[in-house]
C-alpha atoms as a PDB file:
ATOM      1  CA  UNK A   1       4.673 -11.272 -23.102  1.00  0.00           C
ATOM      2  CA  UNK A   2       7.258  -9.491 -25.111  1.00  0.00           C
ATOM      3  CA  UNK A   3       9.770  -7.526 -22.636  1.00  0.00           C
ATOM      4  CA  UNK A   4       9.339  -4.053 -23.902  1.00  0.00           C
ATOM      5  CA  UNK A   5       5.438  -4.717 -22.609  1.00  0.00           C
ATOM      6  CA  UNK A   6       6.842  -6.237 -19.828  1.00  0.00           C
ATOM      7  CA  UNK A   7       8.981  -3.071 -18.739  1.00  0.00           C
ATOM      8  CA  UNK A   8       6.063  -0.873 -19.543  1.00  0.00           C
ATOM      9  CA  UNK A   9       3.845  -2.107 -17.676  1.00  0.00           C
ATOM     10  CA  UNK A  10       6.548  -2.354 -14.780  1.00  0.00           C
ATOM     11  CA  UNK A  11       7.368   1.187 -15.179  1.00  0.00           C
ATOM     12  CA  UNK A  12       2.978   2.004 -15.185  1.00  0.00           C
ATOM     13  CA  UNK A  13       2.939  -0.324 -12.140  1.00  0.00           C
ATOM     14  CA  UNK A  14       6.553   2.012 -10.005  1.00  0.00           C
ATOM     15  CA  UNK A  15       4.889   5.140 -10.980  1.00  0.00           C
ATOM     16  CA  UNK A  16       1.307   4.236  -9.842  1.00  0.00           C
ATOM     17  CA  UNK A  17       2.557   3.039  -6.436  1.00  0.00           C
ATOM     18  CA  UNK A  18       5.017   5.730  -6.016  1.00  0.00           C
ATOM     19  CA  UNK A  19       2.140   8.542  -6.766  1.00  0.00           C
ATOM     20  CA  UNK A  20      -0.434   6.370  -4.326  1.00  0.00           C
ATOM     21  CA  UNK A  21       2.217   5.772  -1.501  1.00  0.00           C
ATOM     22  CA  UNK A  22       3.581   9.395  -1.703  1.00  0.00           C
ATOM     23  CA  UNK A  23       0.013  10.750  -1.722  1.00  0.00           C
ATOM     24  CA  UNK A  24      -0.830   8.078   1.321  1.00  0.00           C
ATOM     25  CA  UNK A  25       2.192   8.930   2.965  1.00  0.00           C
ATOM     26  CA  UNK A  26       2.186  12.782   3.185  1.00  0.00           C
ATOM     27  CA  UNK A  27      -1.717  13.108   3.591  1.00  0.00           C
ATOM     28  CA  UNK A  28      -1.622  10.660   6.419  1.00  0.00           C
ATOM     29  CA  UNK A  29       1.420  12.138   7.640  1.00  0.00           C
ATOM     30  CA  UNK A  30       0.273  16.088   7.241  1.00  0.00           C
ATOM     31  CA  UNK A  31      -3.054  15.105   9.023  1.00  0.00           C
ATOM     32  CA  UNK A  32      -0.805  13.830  12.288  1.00  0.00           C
ATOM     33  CA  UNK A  33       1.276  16.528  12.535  1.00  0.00           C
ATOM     34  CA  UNK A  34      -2.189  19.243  12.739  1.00  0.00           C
ATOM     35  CA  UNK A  35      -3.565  16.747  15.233  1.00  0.00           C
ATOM     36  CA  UNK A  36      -0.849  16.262  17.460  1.00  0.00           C
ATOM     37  CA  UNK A  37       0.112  20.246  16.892  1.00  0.00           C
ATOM     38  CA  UNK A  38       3.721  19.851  15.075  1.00  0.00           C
ATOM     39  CA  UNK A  39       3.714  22.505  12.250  1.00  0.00           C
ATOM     40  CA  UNK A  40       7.446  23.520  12.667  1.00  0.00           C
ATOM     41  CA  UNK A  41       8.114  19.688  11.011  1.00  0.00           C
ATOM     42  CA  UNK A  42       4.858  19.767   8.289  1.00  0.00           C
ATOM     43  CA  UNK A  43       7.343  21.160   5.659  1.00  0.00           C
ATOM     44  CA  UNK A  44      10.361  19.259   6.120  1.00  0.00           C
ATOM     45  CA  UNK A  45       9.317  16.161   7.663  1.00  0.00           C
ATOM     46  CA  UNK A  46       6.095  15.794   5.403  1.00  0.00           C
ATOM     47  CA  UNK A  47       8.259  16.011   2.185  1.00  0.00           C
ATOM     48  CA  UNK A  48      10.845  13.227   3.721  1.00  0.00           C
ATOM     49  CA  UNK A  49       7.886  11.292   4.582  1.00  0.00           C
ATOM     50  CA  UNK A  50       6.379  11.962   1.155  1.00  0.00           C
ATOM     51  CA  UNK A  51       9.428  10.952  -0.806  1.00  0.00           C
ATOM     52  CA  UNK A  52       9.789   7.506   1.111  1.00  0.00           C
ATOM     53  CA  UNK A  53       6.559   6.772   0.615  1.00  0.00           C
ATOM     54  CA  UNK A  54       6.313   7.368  -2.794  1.00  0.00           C
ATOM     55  CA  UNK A  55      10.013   5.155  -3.034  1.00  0.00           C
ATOM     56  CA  UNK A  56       8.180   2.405  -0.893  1.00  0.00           C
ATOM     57  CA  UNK A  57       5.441   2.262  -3.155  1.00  0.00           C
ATOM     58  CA  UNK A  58       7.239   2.087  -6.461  1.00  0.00           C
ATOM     59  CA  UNK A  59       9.333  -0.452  -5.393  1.00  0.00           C
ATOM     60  CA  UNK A  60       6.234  -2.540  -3.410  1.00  0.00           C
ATOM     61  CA  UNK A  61       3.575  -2.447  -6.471  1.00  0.00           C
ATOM     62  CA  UNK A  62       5.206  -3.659  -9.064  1.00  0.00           C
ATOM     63  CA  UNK A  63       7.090  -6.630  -6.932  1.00  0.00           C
ATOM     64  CA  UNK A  64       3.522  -7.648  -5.387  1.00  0.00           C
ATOM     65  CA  UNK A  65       1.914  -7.271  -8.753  1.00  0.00           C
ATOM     66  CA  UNK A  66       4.122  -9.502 -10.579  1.00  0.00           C
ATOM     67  CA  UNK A  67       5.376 -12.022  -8.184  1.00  0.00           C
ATOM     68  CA  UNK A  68       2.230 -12.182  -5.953  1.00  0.00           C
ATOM     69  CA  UNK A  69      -0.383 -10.936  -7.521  1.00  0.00           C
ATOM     70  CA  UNK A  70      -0.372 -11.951 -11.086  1.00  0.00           C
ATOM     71  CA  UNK A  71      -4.313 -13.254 -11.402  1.00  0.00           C
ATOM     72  CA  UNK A  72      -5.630 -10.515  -9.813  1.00  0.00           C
ATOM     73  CA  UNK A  73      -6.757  -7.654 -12.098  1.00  0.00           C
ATOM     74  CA  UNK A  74      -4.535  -4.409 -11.488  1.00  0.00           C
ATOM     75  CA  UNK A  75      -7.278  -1.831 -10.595  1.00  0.00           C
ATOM     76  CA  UNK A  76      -8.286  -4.490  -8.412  1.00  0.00           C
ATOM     77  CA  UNK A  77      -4.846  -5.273  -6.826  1.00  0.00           C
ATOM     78  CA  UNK A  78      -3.970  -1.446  -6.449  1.00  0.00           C
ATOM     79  CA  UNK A  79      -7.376  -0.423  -4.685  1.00  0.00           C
ATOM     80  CA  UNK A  80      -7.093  -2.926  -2.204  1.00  0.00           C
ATOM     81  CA  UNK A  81      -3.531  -2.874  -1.286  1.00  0.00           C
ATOM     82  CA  UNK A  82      -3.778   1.226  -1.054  1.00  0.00           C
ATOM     83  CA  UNK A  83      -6.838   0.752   1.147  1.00  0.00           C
ATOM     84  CA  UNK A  84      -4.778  -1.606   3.390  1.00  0.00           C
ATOM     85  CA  UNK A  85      -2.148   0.445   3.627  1.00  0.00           C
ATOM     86  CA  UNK A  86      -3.859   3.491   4.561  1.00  0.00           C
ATOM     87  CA  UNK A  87      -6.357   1.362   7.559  1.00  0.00           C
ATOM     88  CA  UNK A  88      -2.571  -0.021   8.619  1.00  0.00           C
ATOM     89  CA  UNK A  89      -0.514   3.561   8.873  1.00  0.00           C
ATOM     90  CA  UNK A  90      -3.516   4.985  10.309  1.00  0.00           C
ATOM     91  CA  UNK A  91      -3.725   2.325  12.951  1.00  0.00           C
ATOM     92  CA  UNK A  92      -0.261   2.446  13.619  1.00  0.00           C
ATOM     93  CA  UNK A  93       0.252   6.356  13.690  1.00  0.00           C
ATOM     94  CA  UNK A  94      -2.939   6.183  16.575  1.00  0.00           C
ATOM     95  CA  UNK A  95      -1.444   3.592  18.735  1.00  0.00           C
ATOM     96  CA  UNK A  96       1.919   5.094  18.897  1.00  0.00           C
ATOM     97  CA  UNK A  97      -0.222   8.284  19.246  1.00  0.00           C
ATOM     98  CA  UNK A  98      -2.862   7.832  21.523  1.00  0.00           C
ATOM     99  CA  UNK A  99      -1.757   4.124  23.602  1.00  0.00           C
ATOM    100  CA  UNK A 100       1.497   4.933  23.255  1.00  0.00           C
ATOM    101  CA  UNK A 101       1.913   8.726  23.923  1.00  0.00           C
ATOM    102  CA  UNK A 102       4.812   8.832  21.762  1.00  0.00           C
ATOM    103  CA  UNK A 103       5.426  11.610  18.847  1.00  0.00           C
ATOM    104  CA  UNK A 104       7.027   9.320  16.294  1.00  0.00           C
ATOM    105  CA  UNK A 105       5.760   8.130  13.179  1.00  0.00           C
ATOM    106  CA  UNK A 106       8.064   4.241  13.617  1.00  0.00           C
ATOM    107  CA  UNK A 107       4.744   2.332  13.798  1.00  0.00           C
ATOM    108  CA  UNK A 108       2.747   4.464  11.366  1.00  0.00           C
ATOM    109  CA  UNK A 109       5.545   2.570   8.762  1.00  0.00           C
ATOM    110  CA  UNK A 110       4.808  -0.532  10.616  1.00  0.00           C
ATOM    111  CA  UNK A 111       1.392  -0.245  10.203  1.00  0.00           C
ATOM    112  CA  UNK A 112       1.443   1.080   6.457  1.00  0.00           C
ATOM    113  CA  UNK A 113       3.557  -2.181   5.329  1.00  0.00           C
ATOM    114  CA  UNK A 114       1.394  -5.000   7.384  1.00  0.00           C
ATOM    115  CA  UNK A 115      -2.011  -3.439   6.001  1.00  0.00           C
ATOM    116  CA  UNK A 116      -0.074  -3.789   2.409  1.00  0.00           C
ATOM    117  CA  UNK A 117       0.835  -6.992   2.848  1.00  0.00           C
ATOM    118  CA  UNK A 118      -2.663  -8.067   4.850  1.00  0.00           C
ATOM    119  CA  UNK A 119      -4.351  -6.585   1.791  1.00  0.00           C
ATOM    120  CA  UNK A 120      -2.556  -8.517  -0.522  1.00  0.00           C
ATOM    121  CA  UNK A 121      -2.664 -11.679   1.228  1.00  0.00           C
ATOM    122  CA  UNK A 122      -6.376 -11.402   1.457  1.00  0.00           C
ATOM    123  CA  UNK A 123      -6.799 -10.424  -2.235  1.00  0.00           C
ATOM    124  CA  UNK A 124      -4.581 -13.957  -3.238  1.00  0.00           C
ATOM    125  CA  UNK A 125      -6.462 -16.033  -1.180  1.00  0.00           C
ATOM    126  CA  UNK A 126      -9.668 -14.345  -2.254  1.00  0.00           C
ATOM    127  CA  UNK A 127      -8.697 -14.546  -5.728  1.00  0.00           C
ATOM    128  CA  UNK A 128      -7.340 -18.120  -5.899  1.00  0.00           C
ATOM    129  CA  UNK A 129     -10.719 -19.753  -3.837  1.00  0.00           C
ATOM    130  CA  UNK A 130     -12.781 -18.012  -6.455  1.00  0.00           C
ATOM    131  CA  UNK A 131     -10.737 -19.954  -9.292  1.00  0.00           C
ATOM    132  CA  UNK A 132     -10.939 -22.913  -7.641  1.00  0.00           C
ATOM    133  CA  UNK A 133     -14.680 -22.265  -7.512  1.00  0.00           C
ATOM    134  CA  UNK A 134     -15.157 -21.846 -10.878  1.00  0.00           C
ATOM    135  CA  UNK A 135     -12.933 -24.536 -12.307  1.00  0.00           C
ATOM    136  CA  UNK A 136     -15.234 -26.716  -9.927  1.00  0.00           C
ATOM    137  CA  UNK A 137     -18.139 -25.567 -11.347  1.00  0.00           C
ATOM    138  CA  UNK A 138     -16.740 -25.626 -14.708  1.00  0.00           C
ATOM    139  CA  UNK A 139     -16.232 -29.516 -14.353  1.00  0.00           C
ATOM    140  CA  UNK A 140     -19.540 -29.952 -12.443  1.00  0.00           C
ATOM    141  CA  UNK A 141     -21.737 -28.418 -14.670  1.00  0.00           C
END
């Protein structure tokens, strides 16, 4: 692959993650803060939150893609990882919230980077079984 493709196709793969993480991020993060009755931090805190999501998420896709997830089709890659991540901060933002009792968003991060890195896990081993199925029945047949 020629390297101006290559940075291309990096730079596609920073800004999709940054746009899905910061969209994940402040949605996630704006829907807490009505729920747990914060407004005087939606403005400021959501836009923080926003931002390092979005920074997260540019720096996170195209790493994964390329050094983790290279057989995996990139819709596929980027609906399951942004799935994962959004099951993970939601999980974390309701334990801290609700087992917890805590108003902090520490294990909402927590959560957001394990269901990312679940997600991806899954989708490798998913995707390199399959391979392995077919080059077996490739031989077989």
């Amino acid at each position: 692959m020629r390297l101006g493709r290559v940075a291309a196709v990096t730079a596609s793969l920073a800004l999709v993650g940054a746009l899905i993480g910061g969209v994940i991020g402040g949605t996630l993060l704006t829907v807490w803060l009505l729920a747990i009755g914060s407004r005087s931090d939606l403005v400021g805190g959501g836009l923080l939150w926003t931002l390092s999501s979005a920074a997260l998420g540019a720096v996170l896709a195209p790493t994964t893609a390329w050094l983790f997830l290279r057989r995996v089709t990139l819709g596929r890659a980027i609906a399951h990882t942004t799935v994962g991540t959004a099951i993970g901060a939601a999980i974390g933002l309701l334990i801290e919230t609700v087992v917890l009792k805590r108003p902090t968003v520490q294990l909402g991060v927590v959560g957001a980077l394990l269901g990312f890195f679940v997600a991806a896990v899954r989708l490798r081993i998913i995707t390199r079984r399959s391979g392995v199925e077919q080059r077996v029945s490739a031989n077989g047949a």
